[in-house]
C-alpha atoms as a PDB file:
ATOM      1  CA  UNK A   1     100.769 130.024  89.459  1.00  0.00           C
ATOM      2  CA  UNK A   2     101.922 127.211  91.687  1.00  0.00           C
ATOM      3  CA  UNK A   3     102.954 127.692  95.113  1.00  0.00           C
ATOM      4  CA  UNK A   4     106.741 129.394  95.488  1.00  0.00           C
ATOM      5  CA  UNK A   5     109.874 127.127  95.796  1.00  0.00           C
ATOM      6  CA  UNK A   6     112.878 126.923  97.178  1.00  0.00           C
ATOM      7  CA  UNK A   7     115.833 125.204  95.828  1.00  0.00           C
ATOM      8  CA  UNK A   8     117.854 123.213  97.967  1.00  0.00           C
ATOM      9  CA  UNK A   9     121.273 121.104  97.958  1.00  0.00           C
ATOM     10  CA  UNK A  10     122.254 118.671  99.828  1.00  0.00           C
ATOM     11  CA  UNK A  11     125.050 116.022 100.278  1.00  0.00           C
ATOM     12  CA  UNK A  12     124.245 112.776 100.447  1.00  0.00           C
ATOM     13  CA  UNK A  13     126.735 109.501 100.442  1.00  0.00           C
ATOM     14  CA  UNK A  14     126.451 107.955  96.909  1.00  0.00           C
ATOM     15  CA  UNK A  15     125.673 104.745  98.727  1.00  0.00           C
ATOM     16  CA  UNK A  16     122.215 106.334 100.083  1.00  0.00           C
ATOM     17  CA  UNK A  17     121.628 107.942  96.620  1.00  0.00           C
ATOM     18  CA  UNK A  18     121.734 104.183  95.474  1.00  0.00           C
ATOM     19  CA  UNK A  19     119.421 102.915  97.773  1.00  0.00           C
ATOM     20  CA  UNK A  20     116.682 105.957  97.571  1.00  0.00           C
ATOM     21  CA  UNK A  21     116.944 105.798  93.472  1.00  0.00           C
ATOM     22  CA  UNK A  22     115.906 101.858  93.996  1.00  0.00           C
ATOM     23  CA  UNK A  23     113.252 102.588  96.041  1.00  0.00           C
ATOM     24  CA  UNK A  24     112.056 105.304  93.438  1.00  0.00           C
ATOM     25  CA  UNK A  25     112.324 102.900  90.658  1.00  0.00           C
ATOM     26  CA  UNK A  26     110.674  99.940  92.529  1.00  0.00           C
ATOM     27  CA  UNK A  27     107.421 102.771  93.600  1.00  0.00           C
ATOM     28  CA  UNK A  28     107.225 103.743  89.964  1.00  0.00           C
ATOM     29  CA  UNK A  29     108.617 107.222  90.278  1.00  0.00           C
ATOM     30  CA  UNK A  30     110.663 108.126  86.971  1.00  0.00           C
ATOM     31  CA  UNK A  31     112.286 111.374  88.670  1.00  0.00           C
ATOM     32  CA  UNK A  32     113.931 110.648  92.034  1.00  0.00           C
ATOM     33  CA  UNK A  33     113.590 114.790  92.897  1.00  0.00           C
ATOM     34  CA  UNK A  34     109.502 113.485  92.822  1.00  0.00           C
ATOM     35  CA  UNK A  35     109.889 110.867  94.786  1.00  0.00           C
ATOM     36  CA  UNK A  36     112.051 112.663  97.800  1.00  0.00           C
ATOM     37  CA  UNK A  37     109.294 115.682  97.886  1.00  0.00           C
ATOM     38  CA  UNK A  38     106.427 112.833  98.081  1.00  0.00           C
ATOM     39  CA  UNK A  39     108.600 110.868 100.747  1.00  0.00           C
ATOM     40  CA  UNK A  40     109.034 114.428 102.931  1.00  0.00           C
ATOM     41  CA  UNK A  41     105.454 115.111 102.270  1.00  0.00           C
ATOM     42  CA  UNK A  42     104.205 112.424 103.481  1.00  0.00           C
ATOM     43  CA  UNK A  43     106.664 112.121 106.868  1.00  0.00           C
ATOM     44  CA  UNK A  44     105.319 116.439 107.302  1.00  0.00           C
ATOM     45  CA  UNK A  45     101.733 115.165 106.798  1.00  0.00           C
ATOM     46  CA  UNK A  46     101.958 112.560 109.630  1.00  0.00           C
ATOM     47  CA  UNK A  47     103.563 114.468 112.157  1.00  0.00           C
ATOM     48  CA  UNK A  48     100.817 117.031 111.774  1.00  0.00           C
ATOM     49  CA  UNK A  49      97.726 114.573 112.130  1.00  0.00           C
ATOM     50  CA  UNK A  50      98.784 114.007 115.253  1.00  0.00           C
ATOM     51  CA  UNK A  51      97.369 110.361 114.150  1.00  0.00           C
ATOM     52  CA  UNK A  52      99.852 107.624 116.233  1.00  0.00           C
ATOM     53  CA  UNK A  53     100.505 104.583 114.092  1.00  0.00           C
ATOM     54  CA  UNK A  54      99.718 100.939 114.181  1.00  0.00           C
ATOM     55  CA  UNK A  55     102.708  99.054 115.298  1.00  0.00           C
ATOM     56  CA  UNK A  56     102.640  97.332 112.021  1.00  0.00           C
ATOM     57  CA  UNK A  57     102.653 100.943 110.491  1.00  0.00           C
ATOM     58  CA  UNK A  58     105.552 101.420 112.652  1.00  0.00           C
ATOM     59  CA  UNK A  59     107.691  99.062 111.826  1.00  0.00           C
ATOM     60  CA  UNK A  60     106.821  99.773 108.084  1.00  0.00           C
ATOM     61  CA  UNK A  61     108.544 103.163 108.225  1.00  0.00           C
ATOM     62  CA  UNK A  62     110.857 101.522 110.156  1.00  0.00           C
ATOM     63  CA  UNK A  63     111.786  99.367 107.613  1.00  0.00           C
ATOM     64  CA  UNK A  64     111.527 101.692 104.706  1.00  0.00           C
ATOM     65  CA  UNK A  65     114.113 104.334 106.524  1.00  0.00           C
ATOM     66  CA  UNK A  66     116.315 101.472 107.073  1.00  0.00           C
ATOM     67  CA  UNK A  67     116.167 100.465 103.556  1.00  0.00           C
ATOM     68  CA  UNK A  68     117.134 104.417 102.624  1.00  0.00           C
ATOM     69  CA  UNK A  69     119.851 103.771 105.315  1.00  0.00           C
ATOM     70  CA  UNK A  70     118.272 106.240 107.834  1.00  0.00           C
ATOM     71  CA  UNK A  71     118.454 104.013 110.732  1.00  0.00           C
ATOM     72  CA  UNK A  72     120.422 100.962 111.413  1.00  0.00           C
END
């Protein structure tokens, strides 16, 4: 058996749904529920490295949360 799970809703503006379902499509996920576990996965993972980023690594997130409409 797999680990336990929790299921979880949220609200989200259908404009953000658009973006995050484009950049599902354009990384080759086919189920955007897979693709926002990997994305939290991976933003867990790196906060418990403790590894700092390059600033080019930096401003990648940077751009990818502003293309999921995170930031400004």
């Amino acid at each position: 058996m797999g680990e336990e799970k929790v299921e979880l809703k949220i609200t989200i503006p259908k404009s953000l749904y658009d973006k995050i379902k484009e950049e599902a499509d354009n990384a080759g996920f086919t189920d955007i529920e897979e693709f926002i576990r990997f994305v939290l996965e991976q933003l867990v993972e790196s906060g418990e490295t403790g590894e700092e980023l390059s600033p080019e690594d930096e401003e990648k997130v940077k751009e990818r949360l502003r293309a999921l409409g995170y930031i400004d």
